[in-house]
PDB file of N, CA and C in Angstrom:
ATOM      1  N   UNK A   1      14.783  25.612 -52.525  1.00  0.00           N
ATOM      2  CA  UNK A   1      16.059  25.533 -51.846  1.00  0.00           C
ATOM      3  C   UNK A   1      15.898  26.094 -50.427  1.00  0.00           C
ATOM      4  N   UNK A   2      16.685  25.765 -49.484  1.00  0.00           N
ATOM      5  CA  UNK A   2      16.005  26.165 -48.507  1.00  0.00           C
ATOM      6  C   UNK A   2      17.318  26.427 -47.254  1.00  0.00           C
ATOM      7  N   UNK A   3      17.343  27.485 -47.201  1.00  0.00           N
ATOM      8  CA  UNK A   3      18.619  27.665 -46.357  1.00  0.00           C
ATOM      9  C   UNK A   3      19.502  27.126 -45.270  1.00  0.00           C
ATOM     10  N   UNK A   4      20.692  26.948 -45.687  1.00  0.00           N
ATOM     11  CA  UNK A   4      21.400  26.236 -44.687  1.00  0.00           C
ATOM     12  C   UNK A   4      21.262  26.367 -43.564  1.00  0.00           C
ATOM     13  N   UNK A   5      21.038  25.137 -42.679  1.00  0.00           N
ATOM     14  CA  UNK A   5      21.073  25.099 -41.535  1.00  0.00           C
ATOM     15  C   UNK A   5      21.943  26.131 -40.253  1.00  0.00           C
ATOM     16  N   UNK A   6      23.270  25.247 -40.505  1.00  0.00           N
ATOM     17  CA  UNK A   6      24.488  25.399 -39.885  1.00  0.00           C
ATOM     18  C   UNK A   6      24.018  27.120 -39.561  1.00  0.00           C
ATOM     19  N   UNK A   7      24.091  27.922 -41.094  1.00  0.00           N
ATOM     20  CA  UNK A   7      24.006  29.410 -41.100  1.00  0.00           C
ATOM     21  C   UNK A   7      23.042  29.750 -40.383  1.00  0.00           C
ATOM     22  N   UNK A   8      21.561  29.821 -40.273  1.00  0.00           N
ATOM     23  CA  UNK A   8      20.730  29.616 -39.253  1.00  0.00           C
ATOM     24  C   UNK A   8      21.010  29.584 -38.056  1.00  0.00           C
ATOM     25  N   UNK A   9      21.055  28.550 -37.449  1.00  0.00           N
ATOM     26  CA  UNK A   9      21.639  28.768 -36.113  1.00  0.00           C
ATOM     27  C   UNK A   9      22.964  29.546 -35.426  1.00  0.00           C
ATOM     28  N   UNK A  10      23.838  29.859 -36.358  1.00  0.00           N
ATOM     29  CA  UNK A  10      25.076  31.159 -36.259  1.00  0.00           C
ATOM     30  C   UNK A  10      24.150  32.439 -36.145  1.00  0.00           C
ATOM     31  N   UNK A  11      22.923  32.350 -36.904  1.00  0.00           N
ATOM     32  CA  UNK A  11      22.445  34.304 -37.288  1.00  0.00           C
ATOM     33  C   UNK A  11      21.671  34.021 -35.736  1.00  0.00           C
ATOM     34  N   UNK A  12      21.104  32.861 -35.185  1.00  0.00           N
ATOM     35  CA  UNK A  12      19.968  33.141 -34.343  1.00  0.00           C
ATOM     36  C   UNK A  12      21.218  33.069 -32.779  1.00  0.00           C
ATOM     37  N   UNK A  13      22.470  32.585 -32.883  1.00  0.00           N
ATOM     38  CA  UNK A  13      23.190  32.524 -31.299  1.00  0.00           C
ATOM     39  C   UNK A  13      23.638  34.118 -31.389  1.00  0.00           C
ATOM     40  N   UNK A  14      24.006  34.539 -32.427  1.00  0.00           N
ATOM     41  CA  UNK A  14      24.541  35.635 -32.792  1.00  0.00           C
ATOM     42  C   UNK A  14      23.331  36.343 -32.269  1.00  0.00           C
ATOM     43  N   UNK A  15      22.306  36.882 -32.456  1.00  0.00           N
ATOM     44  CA  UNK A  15      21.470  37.712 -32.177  1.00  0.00           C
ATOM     45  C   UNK A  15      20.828  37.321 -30.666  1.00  0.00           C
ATOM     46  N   UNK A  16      20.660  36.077 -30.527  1.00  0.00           N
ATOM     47  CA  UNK A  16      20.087  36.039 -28.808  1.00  0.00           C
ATOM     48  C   UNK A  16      21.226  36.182 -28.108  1.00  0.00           C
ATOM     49  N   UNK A  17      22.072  36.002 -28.348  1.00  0.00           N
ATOM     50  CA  UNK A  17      23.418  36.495 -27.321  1.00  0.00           C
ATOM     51  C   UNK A  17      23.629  37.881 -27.431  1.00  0.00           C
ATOM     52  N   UNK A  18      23.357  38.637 -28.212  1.00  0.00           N
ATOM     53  CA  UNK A  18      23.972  40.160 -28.072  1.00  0.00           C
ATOM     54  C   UNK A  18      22.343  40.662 -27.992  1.00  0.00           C
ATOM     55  N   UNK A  19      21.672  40.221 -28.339  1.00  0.00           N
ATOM     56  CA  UNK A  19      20.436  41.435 -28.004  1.00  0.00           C
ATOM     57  C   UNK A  19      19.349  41.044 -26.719  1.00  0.00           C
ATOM     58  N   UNK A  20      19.621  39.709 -26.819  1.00  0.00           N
ATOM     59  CA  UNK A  20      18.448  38.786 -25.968  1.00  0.00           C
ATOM     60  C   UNK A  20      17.539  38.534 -26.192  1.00  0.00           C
ATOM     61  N   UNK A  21      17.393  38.186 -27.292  1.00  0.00           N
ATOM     62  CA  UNK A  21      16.312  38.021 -28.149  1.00  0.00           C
ATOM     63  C   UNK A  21      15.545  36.508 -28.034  1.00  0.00           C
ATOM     64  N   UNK A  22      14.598  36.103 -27.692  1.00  0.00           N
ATOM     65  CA  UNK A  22      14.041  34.408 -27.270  1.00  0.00           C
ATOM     66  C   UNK A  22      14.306  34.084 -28.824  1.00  0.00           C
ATOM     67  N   UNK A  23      14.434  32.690 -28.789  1.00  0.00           N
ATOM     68  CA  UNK A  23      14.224  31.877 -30.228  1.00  0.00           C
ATOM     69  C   UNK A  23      13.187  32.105 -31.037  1.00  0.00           C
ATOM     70  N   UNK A  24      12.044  32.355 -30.230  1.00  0.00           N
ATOM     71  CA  UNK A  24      10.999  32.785 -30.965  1.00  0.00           C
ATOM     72  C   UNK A  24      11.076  34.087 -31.844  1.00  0.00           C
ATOM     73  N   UNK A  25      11.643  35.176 -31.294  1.00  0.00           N
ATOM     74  CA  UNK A  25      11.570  36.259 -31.511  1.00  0.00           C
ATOM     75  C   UNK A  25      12.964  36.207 -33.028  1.00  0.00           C
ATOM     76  N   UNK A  26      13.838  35.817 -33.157  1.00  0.00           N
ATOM     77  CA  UNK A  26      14.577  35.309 -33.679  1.00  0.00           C
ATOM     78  C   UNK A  26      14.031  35.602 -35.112  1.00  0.00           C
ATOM     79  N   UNK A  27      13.109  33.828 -34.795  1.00  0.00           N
ATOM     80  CA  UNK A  27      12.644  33.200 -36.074  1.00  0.00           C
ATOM     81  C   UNK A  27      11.603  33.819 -36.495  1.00  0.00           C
ATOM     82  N   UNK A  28      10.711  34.484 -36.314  1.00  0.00           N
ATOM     83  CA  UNK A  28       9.849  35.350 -36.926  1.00  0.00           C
ATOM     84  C   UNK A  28      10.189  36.448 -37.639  1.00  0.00           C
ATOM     85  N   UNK A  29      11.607  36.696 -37.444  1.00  0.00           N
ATOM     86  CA  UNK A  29      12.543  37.955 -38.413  1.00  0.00           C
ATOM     87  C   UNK A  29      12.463  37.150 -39.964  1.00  0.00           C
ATOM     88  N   UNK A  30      12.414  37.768 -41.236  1.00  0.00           N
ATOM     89  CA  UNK A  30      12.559  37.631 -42.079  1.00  0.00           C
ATOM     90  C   UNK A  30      14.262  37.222 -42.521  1.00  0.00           C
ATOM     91  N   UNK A  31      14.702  36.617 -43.293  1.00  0.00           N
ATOM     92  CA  UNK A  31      16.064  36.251 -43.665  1.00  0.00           C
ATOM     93  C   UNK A  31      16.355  37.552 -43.989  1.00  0.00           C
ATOM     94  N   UNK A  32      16.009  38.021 -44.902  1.00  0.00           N
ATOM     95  CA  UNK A  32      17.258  39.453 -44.825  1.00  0.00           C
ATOM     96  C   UNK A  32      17.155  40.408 -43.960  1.00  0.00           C
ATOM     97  N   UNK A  33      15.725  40.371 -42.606  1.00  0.00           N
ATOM     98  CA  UNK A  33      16.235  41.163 -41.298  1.00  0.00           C
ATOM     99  C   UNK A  33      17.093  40.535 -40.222  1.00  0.00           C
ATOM    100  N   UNK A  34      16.938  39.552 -40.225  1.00  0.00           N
ATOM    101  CA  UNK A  34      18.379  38.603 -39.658  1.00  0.00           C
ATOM    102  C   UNK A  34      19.294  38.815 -40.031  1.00  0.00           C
ATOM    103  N   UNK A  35      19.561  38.479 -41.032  1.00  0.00           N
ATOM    104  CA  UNK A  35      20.926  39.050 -41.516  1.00  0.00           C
ATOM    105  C   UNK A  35      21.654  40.432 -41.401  1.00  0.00           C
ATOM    106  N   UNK A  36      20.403  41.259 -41.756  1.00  0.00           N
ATOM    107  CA  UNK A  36      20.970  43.043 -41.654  1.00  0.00           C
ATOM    108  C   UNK A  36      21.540  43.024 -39.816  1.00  0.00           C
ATOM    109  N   UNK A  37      20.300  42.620 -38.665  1.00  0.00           N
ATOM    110  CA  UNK A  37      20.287  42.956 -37.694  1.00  0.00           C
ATOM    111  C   UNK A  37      21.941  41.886 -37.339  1.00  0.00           C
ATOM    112  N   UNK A  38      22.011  41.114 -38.023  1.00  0.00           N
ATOM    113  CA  UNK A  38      23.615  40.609 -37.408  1.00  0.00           C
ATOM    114  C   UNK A  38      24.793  41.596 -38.269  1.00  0.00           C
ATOM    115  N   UNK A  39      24.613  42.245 -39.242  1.00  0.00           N
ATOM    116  CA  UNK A  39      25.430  42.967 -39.521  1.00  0.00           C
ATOM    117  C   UNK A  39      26.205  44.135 -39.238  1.00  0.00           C
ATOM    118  N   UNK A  40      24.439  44.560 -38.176  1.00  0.00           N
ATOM    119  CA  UNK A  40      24.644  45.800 -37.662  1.00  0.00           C
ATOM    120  C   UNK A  40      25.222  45.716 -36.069  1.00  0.00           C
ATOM    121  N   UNK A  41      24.684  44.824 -35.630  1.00  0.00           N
ATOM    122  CA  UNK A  41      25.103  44.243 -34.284  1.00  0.00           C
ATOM    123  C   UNK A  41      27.140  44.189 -34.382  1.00  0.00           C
ATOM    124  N   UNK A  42      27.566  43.305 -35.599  1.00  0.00           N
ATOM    125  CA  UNK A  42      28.900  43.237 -35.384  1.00  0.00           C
ATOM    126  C   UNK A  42      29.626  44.585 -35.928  1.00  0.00           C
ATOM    127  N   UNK A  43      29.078  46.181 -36.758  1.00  0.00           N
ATOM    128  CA  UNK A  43      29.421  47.005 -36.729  1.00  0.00           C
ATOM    129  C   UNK A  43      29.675  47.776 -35.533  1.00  0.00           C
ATOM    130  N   UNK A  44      28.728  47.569 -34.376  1.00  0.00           N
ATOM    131  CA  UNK A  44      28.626  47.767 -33.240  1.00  0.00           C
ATOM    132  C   UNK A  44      30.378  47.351 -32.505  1.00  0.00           C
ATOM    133  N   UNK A  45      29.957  46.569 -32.445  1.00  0.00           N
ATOM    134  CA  UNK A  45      31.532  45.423 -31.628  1.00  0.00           C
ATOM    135  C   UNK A  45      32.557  45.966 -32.473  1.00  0.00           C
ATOM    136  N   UNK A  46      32.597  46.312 -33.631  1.00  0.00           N
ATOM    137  CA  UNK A  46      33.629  46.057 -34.201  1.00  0.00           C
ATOM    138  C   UNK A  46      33.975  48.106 -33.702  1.00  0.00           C
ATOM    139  N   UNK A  47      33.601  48.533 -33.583  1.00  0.00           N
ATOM    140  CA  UNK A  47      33.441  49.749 -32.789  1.00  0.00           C
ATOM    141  C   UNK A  47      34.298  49.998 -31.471  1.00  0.00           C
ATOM    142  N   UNK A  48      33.261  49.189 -31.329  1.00  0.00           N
ATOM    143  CA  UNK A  48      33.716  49.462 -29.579  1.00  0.00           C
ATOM    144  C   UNK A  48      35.134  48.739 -29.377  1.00  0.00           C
ATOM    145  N   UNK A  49      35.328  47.662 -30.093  1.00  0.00           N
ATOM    146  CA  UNK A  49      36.589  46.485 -29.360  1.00  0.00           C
ATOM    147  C   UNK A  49      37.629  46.757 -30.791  1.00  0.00           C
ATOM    148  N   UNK A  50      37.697  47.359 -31.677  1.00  0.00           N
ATOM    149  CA  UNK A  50      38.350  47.158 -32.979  1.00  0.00           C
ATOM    150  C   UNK A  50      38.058  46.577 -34.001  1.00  0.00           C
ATOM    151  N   UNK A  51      38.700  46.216 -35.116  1.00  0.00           N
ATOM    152  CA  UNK A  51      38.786  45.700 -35.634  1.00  0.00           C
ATOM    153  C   UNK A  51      38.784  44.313 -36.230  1.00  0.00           C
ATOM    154  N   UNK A  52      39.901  43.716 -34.904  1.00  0.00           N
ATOM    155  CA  UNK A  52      40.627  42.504 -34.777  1.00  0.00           C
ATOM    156  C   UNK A  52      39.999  41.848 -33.885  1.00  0.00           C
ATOM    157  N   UNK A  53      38.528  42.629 -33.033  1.00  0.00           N
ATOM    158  CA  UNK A  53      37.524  41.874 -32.333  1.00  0.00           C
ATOM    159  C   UNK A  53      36.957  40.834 -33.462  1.00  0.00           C
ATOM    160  N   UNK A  54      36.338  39.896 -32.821  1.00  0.00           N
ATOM    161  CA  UNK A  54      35.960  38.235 -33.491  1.00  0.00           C
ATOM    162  C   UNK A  54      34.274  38.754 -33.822  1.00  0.00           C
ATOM    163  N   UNK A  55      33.733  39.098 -34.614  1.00  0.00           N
ATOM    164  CA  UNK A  55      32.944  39.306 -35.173  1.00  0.00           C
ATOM    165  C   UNK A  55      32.101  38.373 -36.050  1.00  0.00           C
ATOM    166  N   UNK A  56      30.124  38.427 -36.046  1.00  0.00           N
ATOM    167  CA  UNK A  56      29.790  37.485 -37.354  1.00  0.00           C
ATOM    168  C   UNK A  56      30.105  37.914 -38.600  1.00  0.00           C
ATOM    169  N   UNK A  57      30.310  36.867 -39.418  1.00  0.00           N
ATOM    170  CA  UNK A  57      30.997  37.558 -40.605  1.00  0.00           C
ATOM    171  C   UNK A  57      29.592  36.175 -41.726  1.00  0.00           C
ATOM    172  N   UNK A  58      29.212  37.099 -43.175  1.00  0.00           N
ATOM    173  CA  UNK A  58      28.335  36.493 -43.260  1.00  0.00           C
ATOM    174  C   UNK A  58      29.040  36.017 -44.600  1.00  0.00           C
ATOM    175  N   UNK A  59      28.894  34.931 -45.038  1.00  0.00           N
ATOM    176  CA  UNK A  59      29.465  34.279 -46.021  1.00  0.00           C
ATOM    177  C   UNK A  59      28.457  34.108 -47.371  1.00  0.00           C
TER     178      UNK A  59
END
């Protein structure tokens, strides 16, 4: 099985937009350090801007 796309490219805009991370650098993260590092990234935001800031949210 092999992970959704769509989700993929949300974890990798999500992380090169807030950290600056190249595509490359991205995709060489393991799926569950992608994931953690977008989790922790929107704990961040959700910090600084509230709550009701627009955050990744992982489904």
């Amino acid at each position: 099985m092999l992970y959704p796309q769509e989700q993929l490219f949300q974890e990798m805009t999500f992380l090169s937009y807030y950290l600056h991370w190249s595509r490359d650098e991205v995709m060489k993260l393991p799926h569950w350090e992608r994931r953690r590092w977008c989790r922790e990234v929107s704990s961040v935001n959700q910090k600084l801007n509230g709550p009701e800031q627009q955050s990744f949210t992982l489904k």
